[in-house]
C-alpha atoms as a PDB file:
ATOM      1  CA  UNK A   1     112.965  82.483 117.766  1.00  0.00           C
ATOM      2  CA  UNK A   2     113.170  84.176 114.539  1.00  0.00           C
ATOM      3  CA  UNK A   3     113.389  87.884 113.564  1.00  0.00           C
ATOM      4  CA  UNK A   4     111.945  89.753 110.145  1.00  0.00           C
ATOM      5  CA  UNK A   5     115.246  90.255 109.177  1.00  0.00           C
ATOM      6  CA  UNK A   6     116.849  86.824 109.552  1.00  0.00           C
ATOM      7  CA  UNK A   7     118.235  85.997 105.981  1.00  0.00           C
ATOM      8  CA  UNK A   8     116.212  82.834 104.219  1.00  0.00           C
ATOM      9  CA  UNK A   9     117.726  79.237 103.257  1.00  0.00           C
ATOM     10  CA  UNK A  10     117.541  80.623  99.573  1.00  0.00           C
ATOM     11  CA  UNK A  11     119.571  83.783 100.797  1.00  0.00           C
ATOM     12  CA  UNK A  12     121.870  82.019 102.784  1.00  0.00           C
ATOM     13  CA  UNK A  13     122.739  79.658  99.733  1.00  0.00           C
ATOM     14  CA  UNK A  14     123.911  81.824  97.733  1.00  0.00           C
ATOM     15  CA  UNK A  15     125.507  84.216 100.091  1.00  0.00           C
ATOM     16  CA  UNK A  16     127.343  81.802 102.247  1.00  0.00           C
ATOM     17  CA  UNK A  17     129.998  80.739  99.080  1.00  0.00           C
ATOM     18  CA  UNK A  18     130.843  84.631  99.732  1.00  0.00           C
ATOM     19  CA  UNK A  19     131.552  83.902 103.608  1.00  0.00           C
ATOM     20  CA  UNK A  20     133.401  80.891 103.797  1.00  0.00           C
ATOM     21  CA  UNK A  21     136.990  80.906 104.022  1.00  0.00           C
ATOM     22  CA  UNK A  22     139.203  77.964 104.208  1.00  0.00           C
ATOM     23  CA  UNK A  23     139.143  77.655 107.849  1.00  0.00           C
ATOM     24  CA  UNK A  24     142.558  78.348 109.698  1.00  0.00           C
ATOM     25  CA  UNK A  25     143.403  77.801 113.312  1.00  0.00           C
ATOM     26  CA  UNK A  26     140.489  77.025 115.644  1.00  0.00           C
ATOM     27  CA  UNK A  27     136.601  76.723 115.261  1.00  0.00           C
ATOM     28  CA  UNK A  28     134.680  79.485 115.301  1.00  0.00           C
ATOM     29  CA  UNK A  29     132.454  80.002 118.079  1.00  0.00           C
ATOM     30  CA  UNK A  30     129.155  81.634 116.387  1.00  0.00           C
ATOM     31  CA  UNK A  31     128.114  80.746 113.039  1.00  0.00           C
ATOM     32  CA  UNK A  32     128.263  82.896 110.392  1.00  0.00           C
ATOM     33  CA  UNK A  33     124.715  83.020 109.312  1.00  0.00           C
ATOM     34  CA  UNK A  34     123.818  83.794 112.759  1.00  0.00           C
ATOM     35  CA  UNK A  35     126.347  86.776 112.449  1.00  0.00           C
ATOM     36  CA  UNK A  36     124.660  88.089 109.168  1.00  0.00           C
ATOM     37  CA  UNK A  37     121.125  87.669 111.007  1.00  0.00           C
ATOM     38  CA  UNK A  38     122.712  89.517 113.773  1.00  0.00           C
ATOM     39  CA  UNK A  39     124.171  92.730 111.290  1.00  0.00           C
ATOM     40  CA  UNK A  40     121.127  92.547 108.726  1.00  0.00           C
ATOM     41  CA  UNK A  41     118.968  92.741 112.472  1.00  0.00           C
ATOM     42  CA  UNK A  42     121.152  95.858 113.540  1.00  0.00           C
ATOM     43  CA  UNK A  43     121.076  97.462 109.941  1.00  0.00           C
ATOM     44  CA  UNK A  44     117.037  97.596 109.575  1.00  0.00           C
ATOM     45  CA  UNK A  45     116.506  98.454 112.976  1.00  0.00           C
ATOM     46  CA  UNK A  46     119.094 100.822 113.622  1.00  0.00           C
ATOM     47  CA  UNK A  47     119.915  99.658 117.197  1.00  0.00           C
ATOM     48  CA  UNK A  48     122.977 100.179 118.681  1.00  0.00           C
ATOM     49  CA  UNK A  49     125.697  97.624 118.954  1.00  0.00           C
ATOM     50  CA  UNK A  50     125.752  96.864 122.326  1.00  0.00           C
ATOM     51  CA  UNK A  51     122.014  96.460 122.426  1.00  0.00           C
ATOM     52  CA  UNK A  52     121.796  93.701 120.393  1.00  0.00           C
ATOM     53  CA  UNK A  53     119.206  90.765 121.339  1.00  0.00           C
ATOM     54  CA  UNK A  54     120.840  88.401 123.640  1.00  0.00           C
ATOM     55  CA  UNK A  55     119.804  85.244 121.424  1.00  0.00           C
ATOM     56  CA  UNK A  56     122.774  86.621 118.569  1.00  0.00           C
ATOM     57  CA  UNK A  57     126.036  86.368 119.336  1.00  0.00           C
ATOM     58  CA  UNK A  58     127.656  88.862 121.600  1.00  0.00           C
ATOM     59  CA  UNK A  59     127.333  92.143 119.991  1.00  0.00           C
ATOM     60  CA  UNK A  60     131.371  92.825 120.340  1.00  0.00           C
ATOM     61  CA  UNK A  61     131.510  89.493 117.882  1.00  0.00           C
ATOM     62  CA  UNK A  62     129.193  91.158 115.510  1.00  0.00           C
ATOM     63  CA  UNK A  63     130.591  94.243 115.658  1.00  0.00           C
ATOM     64  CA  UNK A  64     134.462  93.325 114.706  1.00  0.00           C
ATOM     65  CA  UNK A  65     132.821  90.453 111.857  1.00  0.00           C
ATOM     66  CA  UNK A  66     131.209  93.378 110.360  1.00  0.00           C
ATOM     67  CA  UNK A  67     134.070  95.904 110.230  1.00  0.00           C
ATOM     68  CA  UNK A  68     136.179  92.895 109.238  1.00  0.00           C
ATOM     69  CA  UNK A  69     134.080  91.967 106.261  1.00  0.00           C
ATOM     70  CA  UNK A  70     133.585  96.204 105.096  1.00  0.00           C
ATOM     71  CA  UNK A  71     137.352  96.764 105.282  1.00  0.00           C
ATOM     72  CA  UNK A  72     138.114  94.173 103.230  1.00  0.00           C
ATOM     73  CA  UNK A  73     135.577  95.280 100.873  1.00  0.00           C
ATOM     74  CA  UNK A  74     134.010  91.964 101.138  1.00  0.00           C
ATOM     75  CA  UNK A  75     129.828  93.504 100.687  1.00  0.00           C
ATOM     76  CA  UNK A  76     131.170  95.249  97.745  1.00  0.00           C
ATOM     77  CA  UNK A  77     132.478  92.022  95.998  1.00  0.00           C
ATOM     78  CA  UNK A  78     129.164  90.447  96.715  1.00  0.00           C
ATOM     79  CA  UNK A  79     127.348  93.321  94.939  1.00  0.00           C
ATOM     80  CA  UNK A  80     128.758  93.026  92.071  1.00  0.00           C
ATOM     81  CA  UNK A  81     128.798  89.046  91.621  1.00  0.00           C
ATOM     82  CA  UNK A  82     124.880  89.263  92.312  1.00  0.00           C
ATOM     83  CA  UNK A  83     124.522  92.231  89.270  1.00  0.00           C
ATOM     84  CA  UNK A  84     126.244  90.088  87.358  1.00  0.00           C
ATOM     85  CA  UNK A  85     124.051  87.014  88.208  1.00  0.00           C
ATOM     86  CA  UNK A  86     121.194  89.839  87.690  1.00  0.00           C
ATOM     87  CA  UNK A  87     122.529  90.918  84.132  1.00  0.00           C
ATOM     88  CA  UNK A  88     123.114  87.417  83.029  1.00  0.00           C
ATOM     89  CA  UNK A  89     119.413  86.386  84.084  1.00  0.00           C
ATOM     90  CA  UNK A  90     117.948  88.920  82.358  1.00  0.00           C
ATOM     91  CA  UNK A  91     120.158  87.641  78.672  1.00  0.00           C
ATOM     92  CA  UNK A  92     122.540  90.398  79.128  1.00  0.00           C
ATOM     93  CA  UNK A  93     126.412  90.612  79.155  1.00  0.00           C
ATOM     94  CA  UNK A  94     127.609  90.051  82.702  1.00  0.00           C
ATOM     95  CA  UNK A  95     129.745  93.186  82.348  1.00  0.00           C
ATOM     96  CA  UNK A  96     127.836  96.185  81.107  1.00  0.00           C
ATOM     97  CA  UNK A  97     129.837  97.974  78.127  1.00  0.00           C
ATOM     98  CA  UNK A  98     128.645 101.844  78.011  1.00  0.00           C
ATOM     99  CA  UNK A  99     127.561 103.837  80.884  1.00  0.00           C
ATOM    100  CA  UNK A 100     126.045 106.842  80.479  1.00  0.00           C
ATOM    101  CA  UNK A 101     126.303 110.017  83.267  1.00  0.00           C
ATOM    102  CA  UNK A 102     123.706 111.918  82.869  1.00  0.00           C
ATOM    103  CA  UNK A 103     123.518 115.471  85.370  1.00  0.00           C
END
């Protein structure tokens, strides 16, 4: 069963580089694209944790993946390898030189 949210196979290819660790000590239990289903599912629809659907992985999983992944800034470093991806698509530097503040 698939939700709106679930991330696509041309999503998943380029975010899962961003995900995968060298793995140390034992297997995980829940896949990580099931655990970005599961937090992109909670982000849209604004649930709460606990009332996750029961076909993701138990919401406490979810919940300490996320927090793991924001403290260590990890959506943030994504971010700004995709604008670069962006910039460099569209012929520009990957590093934009001037910014301008405007009030």
């Amino acid at each position: 069963m698939g939700y709106g949210t679930d991330i696509s196979d041309e999503e998943w290819v380029i975010l899962a580089p961003f995900l995968e660790p060298k793995q140390k000590g034992r297997p995980r239990k829940h896949s990580l694209r099931r655990m970005v289903d599961a937090i992109r599912y909670m982000q849209r629809t604004g649930c709460q944790w606990r009332l996750l659907p029961k076909d993701f992985p138990p919401w406490r999983s979810v919940y300490v993946t996320f927090w793991r992944w924001r403290n260590s800034r990890l959506w943030e470093k994504i971010l700004h390898e995709l604008r670069k991806r962006v910039r460099v698509k569209a012929g520009r530097n990957s590093d934009p030189t001037l910014g301008i503040i405007d009030s």
